[in-house]
N, C-alpha and C. Protein backbone atom coordinates (compact mmCIF):
# COMPACT_ATOMS: atom_id res chain seq x y z
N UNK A 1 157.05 78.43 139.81
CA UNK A 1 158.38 78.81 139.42
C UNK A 1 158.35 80.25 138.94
N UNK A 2 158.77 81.03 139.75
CA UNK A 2 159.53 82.41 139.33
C UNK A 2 160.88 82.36 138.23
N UNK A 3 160.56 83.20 137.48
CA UNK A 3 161.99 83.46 136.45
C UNK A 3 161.33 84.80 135.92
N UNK A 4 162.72 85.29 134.89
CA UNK A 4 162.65 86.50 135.02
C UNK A 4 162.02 86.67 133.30
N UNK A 5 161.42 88.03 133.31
CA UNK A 5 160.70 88.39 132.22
C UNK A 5 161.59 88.11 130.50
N UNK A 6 162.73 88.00 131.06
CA UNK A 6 163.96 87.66 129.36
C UNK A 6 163.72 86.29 129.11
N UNK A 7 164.12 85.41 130.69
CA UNK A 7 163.58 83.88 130.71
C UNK A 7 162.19 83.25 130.17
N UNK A 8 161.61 84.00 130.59
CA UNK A 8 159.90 83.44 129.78
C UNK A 8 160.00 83.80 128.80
N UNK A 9 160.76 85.00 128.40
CA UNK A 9 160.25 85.40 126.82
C UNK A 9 161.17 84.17 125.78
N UNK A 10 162.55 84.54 125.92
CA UNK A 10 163.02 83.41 125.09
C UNK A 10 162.24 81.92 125.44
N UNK A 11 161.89 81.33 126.87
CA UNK A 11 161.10 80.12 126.79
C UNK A 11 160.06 79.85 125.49
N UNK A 12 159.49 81.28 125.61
CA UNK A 12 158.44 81.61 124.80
C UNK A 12 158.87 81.41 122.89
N UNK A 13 159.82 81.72 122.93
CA UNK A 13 160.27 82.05 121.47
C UNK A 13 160.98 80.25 121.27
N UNK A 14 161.53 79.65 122.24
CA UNK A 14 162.09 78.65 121.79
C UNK A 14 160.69 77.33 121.51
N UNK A 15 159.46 77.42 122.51
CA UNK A 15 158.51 76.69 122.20
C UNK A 15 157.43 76.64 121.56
N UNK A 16 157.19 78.12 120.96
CA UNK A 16 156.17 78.20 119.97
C UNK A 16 156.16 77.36 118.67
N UNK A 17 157.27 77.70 117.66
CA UNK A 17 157.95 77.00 116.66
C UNK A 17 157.47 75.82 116.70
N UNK A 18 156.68 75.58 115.20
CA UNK A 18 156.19 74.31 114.93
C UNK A 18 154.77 73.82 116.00
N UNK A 19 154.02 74.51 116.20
CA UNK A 19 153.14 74.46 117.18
C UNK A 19 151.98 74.88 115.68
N UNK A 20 151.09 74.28 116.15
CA UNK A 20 149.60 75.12 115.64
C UNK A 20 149.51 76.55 116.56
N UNK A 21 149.49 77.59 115.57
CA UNK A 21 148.59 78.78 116.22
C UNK A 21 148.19 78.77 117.37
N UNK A 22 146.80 78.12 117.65
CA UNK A 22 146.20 78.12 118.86
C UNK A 22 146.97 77.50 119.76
N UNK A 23 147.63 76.39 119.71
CA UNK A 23 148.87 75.85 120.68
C UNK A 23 149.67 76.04 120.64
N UNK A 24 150.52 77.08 120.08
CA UNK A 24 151.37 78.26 120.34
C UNK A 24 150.90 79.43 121.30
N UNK A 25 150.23 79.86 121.27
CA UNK A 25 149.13 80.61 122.34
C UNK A 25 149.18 80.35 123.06
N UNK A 26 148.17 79.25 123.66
CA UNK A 26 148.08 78.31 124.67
C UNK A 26 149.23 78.37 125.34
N UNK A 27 150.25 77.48 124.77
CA UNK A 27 151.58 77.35 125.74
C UNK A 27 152.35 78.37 125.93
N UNK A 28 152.18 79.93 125.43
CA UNK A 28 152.45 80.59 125.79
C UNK A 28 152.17 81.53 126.79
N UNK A 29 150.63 81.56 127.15
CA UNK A 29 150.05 82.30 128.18
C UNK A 29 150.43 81.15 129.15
N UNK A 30 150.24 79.80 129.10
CA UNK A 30 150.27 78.58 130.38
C UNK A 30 151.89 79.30 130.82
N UNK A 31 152.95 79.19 129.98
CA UNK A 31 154.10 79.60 130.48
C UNK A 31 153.95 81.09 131.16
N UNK A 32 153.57 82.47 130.86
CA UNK A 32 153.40 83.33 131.41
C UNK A 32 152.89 83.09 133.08
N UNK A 33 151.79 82.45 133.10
CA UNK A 33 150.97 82.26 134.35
C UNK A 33 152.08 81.23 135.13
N UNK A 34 152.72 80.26 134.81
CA UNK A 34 153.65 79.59 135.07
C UNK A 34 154.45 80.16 135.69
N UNK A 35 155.22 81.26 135.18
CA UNK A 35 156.34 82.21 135.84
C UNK A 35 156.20 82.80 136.74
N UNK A 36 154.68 83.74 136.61
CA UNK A 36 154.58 84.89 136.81
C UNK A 36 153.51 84.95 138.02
N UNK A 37 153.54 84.95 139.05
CA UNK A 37 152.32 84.29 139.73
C UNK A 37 151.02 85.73 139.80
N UNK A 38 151.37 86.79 139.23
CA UNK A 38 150.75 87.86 139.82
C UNK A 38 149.55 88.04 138.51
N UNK A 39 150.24 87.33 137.28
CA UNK A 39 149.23 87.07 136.07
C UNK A 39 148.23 85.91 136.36
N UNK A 40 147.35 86.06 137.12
CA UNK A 40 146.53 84.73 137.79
C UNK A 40 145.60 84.72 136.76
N UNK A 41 144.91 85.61 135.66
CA UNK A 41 143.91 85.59 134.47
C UNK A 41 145.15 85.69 133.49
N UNK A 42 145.65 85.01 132.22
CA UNK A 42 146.07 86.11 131.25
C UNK A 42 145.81 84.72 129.91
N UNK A 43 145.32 85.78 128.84
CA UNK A 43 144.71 85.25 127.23
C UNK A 43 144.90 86.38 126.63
N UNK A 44 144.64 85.66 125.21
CA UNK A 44 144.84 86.31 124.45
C UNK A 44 143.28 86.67 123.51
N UNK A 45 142.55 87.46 122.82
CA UNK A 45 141.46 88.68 122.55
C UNK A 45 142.08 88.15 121.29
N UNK A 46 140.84 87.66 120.36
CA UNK A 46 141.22 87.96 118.93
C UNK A 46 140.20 89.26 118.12
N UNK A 47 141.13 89.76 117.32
CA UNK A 47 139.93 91.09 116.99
C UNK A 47 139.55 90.56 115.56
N UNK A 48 138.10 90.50 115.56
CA UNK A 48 137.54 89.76 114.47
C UNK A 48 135.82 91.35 114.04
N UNK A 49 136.70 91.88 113.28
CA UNK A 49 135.33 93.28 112.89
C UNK A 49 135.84 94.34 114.09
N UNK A 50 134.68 94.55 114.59
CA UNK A 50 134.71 95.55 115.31
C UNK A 50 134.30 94.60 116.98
N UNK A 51 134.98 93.54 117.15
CA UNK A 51 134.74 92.70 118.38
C UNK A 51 135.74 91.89 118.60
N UNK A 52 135.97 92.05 120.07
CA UNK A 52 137.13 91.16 120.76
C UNK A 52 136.48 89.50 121.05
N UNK A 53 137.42 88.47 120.56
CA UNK A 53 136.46 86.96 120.70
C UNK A 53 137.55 86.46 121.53
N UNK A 54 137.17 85.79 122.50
CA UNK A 54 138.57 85.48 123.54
C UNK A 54 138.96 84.06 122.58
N UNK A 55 140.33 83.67 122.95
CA UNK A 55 141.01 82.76 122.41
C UNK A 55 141.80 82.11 123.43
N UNK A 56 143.00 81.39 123.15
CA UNK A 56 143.61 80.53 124.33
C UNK A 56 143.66 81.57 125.32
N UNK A 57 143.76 81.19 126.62
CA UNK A 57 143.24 81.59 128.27
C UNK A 57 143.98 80.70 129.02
N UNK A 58 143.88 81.32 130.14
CA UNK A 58 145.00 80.53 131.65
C UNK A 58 144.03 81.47 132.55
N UNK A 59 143.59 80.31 133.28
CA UNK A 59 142.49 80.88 134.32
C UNK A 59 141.48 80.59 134.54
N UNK A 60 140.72 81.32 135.35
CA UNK A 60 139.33 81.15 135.42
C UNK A 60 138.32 81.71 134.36
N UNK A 61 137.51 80.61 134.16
CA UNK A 61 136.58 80.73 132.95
C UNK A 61 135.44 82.21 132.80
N UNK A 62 135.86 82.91 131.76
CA UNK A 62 134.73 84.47 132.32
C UNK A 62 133.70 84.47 131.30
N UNK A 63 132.94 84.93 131.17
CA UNK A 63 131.51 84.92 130.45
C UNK A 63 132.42 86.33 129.76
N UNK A 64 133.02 87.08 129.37
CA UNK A 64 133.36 88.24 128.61
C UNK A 64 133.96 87.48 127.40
N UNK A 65 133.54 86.55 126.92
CA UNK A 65 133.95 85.94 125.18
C UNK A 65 133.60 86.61 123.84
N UNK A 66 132.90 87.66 123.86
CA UNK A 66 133.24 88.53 122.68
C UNK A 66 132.71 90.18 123.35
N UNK A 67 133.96 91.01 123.28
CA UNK A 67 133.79 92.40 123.74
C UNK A 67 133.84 93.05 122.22
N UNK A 68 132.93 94.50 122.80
CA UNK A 68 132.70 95.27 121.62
C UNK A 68 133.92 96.29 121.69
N UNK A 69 134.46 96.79 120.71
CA UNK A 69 135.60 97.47 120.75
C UNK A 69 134.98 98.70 121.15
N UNK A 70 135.67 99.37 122.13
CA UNK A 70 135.32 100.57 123.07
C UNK A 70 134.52 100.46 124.30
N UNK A 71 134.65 99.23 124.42
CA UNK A 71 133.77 98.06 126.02
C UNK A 71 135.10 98.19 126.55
N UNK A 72 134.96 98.45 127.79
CA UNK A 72 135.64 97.95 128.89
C UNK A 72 137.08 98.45 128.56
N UNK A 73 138.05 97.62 129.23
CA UNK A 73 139.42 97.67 129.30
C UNK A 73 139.96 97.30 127.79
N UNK A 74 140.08 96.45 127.18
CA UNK A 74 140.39 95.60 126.23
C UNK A 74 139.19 96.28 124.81
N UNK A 75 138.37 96.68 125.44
CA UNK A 75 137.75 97.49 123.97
C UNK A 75 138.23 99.05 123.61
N UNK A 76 138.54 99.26 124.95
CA UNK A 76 139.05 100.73 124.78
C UNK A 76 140.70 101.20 124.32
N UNK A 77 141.02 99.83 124.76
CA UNK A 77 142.88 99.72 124.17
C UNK A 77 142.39 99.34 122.46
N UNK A 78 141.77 98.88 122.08
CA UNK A 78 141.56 99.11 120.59
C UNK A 78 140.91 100.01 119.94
N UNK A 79 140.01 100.83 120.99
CA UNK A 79 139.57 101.87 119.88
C UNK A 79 140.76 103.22 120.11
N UNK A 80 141.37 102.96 121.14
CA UNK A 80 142.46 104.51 121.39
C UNK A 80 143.91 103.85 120.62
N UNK A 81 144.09 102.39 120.52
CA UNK A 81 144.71 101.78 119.68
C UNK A 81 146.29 101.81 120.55
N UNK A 82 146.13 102.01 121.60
CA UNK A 82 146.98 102.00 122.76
C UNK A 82 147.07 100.75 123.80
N UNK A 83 148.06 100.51 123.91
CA UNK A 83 148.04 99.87 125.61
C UNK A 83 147.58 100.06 126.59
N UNK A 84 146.63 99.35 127.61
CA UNK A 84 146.49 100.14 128.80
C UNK A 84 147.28 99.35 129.95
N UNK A 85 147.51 100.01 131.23
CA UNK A 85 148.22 99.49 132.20
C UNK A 85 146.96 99.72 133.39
N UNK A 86 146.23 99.38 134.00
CA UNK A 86 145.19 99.97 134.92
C UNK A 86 145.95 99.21 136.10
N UNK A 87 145.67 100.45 136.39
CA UNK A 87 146.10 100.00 138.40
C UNK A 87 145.04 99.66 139.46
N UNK A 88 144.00 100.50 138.44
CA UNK A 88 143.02 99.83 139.84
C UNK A 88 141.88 99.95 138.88
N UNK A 89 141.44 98.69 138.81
CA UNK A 89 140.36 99.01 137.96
C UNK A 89 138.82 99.47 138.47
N UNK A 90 138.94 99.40 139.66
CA UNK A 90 137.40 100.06 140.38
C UNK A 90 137.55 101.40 139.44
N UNK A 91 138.30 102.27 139.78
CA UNK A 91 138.17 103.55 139.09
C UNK A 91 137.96 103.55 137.37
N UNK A 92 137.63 102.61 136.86
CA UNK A 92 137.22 103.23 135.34
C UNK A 92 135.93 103.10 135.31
N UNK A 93 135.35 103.83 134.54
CA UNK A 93 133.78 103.79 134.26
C UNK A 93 133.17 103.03 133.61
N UNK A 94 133.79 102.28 132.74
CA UNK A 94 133.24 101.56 131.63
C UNK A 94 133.86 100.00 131.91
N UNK A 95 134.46 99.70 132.82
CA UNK A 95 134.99 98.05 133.22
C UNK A 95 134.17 97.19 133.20
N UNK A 96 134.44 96.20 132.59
CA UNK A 96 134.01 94.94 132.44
C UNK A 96 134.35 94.02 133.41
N UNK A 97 133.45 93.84 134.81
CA UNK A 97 134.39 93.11 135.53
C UNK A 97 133.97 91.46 135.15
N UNK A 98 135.33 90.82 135.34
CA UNK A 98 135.35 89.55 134.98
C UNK A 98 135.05 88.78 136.27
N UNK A 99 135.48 89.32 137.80
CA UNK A 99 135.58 89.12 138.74
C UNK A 99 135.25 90.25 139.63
N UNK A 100 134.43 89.95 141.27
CA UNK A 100 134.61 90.91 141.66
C UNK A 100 136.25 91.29 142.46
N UNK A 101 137.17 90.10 142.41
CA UNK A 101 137.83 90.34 143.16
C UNK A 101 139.15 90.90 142.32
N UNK A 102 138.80 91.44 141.18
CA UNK A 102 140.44 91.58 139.95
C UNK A 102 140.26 93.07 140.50
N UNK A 103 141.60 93.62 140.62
CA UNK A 103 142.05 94.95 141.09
C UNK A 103 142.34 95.67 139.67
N UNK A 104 143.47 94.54 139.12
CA UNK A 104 144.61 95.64 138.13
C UNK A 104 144.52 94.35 136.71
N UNK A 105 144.56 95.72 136.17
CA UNK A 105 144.67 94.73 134.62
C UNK A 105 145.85 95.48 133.63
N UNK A 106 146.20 94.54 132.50
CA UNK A 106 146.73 95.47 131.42
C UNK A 106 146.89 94.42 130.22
N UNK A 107 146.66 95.47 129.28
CA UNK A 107 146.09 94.88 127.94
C UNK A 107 147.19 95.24 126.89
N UNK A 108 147.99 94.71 126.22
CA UNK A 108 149.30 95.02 125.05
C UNK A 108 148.24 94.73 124.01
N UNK A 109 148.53 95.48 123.00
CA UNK A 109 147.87 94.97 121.84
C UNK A 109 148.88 94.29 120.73
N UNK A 110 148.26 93.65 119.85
CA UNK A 110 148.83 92.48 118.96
C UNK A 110 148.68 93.01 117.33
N UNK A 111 150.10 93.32 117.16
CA UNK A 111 150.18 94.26 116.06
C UNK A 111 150.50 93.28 115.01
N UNK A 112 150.09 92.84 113.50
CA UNK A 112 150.27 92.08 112.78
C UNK A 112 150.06 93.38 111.12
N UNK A 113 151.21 93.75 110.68
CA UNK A 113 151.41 94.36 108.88
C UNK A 113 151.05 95.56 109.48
N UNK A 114 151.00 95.96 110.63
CA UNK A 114 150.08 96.98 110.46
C UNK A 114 148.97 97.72 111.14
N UNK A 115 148.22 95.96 111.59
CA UNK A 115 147.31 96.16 111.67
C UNK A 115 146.67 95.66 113.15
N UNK A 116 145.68 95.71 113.93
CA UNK A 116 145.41 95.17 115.20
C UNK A 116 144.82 93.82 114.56
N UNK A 117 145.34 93.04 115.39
CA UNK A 117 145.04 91.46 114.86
C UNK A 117 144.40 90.66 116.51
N UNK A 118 144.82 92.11 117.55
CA UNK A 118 144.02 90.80 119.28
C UNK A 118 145.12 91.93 119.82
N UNK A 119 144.87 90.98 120.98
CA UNK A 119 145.17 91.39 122.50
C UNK A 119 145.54 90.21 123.46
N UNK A 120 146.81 90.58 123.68
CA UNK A 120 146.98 90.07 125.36
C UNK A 120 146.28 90.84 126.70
N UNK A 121 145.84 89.59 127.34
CA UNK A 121 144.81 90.35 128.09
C UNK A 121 145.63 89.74 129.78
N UNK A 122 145.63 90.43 130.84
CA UNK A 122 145.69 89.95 132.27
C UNK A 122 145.34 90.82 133.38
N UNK A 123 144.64 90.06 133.76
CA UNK A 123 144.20 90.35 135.32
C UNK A 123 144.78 89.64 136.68
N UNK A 124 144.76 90.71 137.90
CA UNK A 124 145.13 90.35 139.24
C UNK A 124 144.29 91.05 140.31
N UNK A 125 144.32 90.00 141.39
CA UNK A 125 143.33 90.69 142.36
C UNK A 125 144.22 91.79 143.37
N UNK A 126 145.40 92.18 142.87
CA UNK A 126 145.86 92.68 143.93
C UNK A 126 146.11 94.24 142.87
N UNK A 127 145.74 95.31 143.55
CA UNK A 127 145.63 96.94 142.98
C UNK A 127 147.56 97.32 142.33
N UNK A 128 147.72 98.12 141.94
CA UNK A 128 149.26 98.13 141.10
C UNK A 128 150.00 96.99 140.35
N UNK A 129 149.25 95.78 140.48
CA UNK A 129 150.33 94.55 140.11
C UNK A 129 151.11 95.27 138.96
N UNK A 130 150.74 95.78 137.79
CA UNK A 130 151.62 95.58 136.82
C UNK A 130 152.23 97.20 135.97
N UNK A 131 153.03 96.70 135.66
CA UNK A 131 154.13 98.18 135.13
C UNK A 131 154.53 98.45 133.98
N UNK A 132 155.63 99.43 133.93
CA UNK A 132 155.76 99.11 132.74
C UNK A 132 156.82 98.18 132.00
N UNK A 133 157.57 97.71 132.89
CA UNK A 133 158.21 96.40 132.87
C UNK A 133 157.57 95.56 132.41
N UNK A 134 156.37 94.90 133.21
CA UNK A 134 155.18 94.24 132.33
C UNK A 134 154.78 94.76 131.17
N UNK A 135 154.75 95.58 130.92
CA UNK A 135 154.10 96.11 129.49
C UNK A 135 154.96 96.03 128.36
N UNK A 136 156.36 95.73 128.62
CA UNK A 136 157.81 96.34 128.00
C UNK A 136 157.44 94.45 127.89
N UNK A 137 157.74 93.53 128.81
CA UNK A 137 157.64 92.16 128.71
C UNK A 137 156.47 91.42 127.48
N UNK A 138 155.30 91.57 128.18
CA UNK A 138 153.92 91.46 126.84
C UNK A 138 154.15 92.33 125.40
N UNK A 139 154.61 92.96 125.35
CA UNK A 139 155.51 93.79 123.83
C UNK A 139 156.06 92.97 123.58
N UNK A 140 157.20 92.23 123.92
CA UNK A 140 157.97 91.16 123.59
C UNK A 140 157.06 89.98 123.07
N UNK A 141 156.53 89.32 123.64
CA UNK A 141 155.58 88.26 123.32
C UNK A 141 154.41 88.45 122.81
N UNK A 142 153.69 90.05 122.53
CA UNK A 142 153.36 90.33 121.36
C UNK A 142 153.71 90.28 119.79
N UNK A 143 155.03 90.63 119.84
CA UNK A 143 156.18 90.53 118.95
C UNK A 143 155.80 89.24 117.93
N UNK A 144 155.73 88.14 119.29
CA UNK A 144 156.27 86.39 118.94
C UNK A 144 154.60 85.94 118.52
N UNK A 145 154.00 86.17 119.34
CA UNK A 145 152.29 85.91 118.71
C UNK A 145 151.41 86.48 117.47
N UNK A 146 151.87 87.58 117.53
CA UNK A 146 150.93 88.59 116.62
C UNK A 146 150.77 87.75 115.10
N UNK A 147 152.10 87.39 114.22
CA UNK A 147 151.44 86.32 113.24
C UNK A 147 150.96 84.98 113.46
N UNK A 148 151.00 84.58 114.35
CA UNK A 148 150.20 83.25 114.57
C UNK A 148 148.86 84.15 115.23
N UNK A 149 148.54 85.12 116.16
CA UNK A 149 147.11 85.13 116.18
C UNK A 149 146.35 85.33 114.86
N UNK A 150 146.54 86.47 113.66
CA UNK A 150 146.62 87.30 112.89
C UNK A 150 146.09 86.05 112.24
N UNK A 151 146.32 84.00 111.92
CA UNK A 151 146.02 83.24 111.40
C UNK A 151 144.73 82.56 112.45
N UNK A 152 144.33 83.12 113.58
CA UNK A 152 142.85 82.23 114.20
C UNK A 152 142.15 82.58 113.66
């Protein structure tokens, strides 16, 4: 099922509520991947010190369960403390591939008082998948997660 990025988000906001944390998560990335068919990897990165520990996930299972901040895609959006949008991820130097076949990734970070509390994380095997529409969308549902991750 296709629907549009406002549709998942309110989905998102109406089913979290009253959920445990982690199954607030959960059913929120399952709904993302649900919608969105081009998010074929997407979880959420909890930042615990100076290391990313993966948390609820939709996808295939990756051996990258705790990244060092300034590793890869997802370590480097926390140490520049930025978003990244990668279009093609062959071209970075420092990628963590999860797969050989993931093209494009992009990582929102999960802002809680202040402070970095995780990461939404997704990957696709196809080069440009995602924009800044996507990025403008995962902001939104950063928004809705960030105090429930901020409690794993």
């Amino acid at each position: 099922m296709t629907c549009s990025y406002e549709q998942t988000l309110a989905h998102i906001r109406d089913t979290v509520p009253g959920r445990s944390p982690e199954e607030a998560v959960q059913v929120a990335m399952q709904a993302i991947q649900d919608r969105h068919p081009r998010y074929q990897w997407v979880g959420v990165y909890v930042l615990r010190g100076d290391v990313l520990e993966l948390g609820p996930f939709v996808g295939k299972p990756t051996d990258h369960v705790r990244i060092p901040v300034g590793r890869g895609v997802c370590g480097t959006a926390v140490s520049e403390r930025t978003n990244q949008v990668i279009q093609d991820v062959r071209a970075i130097e420092n990628y963590l591939a999860c797969s050989d076949t993931v093209r494009s990734e992009i990582v929102v970070l999960l802002w809680h008082e202040g402070q970095i509390v995780g990461q939404i994380d997704s990957d696709c095997d196809d080069p440009g998948a995602y924009s800044l529409e996507d990025e403008t969308f995962l902001r939104g549902v950063a928004e809705v997660l960030a105090p429930l991750v901020a409690q794993l």
